[in-house]
PDB file of N, CA and C in Angstrom:
ATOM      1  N   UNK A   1       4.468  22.690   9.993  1.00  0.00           N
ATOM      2  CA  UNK A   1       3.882  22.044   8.837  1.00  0.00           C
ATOM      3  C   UNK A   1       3.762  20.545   9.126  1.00  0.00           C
ATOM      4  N   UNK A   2       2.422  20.080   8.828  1.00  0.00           N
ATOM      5  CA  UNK A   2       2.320  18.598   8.817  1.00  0.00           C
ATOM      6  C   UNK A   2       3.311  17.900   7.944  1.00  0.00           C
ATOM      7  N   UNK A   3       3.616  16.808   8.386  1.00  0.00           N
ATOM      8  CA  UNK A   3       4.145  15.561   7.732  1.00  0.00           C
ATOM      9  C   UNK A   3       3.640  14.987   6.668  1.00  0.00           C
ATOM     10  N   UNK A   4       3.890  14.770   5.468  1.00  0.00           N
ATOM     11  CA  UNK A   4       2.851  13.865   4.322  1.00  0.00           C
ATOM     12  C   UNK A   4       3.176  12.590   4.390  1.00  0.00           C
ATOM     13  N   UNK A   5       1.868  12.074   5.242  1.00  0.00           N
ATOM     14  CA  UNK A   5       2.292  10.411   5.269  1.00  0.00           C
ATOM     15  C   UNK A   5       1.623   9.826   3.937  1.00  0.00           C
ATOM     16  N   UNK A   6       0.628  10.201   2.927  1.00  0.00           N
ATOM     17  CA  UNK A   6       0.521   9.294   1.698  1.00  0.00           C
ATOM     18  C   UNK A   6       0.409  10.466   0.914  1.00  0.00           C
ATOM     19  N   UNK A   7       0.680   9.858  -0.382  1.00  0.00           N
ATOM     20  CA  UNK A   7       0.286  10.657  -2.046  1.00  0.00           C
ATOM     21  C   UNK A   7      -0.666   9.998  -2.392  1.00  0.00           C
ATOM     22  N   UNK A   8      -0.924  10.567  -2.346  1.00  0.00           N
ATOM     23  CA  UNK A   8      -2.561  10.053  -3.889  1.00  0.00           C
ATOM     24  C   UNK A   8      -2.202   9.967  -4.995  1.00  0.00           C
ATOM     25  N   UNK A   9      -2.114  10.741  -5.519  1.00  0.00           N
ATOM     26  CA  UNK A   9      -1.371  10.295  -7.008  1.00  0.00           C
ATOM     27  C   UNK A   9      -0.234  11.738  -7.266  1.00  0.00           C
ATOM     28  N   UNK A  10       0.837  11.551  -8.214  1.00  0.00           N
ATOM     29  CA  UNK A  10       1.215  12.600  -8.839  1.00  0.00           C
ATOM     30  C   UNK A  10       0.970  12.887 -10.681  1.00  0.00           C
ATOM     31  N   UNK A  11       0.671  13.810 -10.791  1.00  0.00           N
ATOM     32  CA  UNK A  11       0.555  13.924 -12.262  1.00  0.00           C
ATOM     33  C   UNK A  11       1.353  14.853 -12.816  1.00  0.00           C
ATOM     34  N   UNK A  12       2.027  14.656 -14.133  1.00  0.00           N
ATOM     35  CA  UNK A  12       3.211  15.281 -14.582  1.00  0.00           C
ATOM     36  C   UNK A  12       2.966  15.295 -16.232  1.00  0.00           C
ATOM     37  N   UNK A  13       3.171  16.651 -16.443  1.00  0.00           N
ATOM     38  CA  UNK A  13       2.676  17.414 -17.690  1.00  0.00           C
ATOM     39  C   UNK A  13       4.125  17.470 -18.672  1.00  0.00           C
ATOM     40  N   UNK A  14       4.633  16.409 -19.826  1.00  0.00           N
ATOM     41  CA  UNK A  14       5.959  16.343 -19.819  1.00  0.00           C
ATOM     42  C   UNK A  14       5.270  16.499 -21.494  1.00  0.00           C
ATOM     43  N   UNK A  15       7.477  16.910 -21.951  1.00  0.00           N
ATOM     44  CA  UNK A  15       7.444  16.795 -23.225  1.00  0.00           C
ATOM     45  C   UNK A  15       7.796  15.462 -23.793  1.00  0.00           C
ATOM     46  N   UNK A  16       8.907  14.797 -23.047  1.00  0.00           N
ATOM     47  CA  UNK A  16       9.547  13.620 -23.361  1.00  0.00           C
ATOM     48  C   UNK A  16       8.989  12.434 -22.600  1.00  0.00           C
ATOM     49  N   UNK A  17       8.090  11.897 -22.555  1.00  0.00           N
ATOM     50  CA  UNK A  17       7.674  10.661 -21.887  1.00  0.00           C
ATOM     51  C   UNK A  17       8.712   9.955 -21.385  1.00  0.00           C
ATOM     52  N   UNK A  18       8.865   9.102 -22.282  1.00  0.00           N
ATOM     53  CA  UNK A  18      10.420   8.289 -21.810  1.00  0.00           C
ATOM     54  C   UNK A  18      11.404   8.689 -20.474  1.00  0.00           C
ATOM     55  N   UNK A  19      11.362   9.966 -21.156  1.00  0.00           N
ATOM     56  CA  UNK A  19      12.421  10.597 -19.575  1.00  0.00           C
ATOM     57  C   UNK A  19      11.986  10.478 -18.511  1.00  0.00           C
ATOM     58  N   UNK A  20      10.691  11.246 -18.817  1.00  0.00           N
ATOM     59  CA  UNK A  20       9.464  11.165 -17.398  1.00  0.00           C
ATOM     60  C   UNK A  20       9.455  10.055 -17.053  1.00  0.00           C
ATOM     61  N   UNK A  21       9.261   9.183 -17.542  1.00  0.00           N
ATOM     62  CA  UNK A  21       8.848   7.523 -17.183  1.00  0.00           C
ATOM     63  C   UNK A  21      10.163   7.168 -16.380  1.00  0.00           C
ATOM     64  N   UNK A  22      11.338   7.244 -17.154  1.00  0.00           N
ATOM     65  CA  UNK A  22      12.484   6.608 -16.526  1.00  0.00           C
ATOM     66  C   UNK A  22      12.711   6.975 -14.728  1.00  0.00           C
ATOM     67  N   UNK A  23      12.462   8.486 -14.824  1.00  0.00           N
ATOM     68  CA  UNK A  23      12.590   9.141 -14.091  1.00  0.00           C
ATOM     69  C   UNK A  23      11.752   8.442 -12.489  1.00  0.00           C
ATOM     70  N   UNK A  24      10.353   8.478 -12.675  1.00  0.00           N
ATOM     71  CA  UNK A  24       9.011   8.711 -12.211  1.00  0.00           C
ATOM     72  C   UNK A  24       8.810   6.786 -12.220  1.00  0.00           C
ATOM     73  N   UNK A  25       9.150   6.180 -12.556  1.00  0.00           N
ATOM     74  CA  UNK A  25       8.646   4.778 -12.795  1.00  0.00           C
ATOM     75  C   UNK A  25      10.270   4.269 -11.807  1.00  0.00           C
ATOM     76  N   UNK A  26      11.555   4.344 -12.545  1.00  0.00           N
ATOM     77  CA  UNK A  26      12.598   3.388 -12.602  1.00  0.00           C
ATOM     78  C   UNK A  26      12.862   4.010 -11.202  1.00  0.00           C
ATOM     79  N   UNK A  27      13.335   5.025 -11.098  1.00  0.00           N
ATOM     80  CA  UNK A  27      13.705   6.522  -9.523  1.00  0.00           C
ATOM     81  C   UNK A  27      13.081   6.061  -8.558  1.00  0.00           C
ATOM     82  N   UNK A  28      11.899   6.625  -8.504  1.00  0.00           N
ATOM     83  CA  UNK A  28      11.044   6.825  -7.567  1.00  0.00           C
ATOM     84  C   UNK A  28       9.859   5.492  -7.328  1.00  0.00           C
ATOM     85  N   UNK A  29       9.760   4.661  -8.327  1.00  0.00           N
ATOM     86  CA  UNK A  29       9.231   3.839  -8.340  1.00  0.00           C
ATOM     87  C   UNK A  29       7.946   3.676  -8.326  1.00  0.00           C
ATOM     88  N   UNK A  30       7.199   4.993  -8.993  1.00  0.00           N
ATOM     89  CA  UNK A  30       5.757   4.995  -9.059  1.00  0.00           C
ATOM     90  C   UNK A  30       5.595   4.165 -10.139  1.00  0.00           C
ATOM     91  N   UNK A  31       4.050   3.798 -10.917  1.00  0.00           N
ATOM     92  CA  UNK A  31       3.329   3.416 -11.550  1.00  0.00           C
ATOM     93  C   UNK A  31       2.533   3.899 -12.354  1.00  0.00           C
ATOM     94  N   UNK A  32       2.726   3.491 -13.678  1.00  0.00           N
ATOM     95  CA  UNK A  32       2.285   4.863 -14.456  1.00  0.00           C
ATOM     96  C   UNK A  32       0.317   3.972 -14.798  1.00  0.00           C
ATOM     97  N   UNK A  33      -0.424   5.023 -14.471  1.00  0.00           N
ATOM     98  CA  UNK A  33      -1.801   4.321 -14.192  1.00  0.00           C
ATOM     99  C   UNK A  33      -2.624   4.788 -15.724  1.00  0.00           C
ATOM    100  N   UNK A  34      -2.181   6.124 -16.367  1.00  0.00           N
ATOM    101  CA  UNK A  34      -3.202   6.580 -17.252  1.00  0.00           C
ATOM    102  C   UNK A  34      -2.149   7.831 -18.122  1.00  0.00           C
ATOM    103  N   UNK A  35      -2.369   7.361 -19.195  1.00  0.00           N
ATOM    104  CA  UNK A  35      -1.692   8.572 -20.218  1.00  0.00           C
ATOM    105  C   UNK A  35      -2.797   9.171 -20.910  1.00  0.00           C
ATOM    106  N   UNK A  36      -2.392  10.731 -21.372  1.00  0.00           N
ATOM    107  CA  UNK A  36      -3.654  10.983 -22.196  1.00  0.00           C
ATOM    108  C   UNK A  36      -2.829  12.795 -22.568  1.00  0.00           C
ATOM    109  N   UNK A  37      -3.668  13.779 -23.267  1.00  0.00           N
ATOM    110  CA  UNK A  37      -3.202  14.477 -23.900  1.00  0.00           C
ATOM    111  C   UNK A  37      -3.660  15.490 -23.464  1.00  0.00           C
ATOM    112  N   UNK A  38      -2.126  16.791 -23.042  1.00  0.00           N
ATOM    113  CA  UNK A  38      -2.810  17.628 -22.166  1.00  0.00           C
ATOM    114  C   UNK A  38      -3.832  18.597 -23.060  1.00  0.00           C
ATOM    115  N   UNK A  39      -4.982  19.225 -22.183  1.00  0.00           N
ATOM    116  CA  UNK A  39      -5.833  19.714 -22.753  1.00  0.00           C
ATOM    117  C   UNK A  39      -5.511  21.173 -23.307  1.00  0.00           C
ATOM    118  N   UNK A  40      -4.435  21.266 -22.345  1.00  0.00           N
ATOM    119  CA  UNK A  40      -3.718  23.209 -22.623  1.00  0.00           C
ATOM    120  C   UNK A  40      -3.645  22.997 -24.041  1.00  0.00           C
ATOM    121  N   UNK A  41      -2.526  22.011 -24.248  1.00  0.00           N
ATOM    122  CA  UNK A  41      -1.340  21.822 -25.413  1.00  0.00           C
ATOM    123  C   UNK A  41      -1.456  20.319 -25.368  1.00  0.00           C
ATOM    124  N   UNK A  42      -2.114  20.345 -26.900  1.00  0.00           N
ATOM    125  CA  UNK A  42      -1.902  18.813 -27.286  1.00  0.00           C
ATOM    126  C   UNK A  42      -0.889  18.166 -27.699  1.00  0.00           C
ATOM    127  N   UNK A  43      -0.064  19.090 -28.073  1.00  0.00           N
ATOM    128  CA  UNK A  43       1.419  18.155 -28.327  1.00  0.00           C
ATOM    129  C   UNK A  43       1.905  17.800 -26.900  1.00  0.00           C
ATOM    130  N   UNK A  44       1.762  17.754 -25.957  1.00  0.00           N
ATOM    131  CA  UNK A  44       2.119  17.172 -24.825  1.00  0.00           C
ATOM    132  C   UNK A  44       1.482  15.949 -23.700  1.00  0.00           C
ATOM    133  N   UNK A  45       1.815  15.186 -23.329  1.00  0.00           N
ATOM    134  CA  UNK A  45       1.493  14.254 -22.157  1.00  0.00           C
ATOM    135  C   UNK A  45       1.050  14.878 -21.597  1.00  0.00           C
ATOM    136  N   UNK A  46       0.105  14.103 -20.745  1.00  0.00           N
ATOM    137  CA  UNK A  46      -0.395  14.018 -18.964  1.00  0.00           C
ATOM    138  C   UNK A  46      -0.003  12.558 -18.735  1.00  0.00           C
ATOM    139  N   UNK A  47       0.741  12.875 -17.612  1.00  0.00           N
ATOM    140  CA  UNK A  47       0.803  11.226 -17.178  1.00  0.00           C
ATOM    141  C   UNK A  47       0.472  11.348 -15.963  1.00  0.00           C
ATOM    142  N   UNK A  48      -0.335  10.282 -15.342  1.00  0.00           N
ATOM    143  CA  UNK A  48      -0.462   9.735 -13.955  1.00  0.00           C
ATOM    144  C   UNK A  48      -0.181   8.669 -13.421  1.00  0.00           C
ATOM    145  N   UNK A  49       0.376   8.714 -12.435  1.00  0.00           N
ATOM    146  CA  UNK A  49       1.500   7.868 -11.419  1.00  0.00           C
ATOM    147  C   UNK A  49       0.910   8.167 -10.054  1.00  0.00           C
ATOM    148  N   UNK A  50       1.161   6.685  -9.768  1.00  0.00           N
ATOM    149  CA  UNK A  50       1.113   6.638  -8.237  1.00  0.00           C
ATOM    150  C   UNK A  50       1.932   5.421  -7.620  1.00  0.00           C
ATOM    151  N   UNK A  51       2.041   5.205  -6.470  1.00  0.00           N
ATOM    152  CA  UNK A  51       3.013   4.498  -5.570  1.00  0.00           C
ATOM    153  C   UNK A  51       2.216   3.514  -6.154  1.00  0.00           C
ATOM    154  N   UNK A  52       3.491   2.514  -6.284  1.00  0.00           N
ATOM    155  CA  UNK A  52       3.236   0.982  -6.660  1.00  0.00           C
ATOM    156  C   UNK A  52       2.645   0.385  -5.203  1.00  0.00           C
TER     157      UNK A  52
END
């Protein structure tokens, strides 16, 4: 299996933002680029993140 030398973006389908964020922003240190409402289920986030 190849090596993954970049991400493009990750996107994460959450109930609790905040967590996600803490998680995904403070952790890992992505960048949160675009919020919006998943289309499945509107009571939920889409968030997109990518490497700062």
């Amino acid at each position: 299996m190849e090596e993954i030398k970049i991400i493009h973006h990750i996107s994460a389908i959450v109930g609790d933002p905040n967590e996600n964020l803490r998680f995904y922003r403070d952790v890992l240190g992505l960048r949160l680029i675009k919020q919006t409402v998943n289309f499945d289920d509107p009571g939920v986030y889409h968030l997109y993140l990518v490497k700062s």
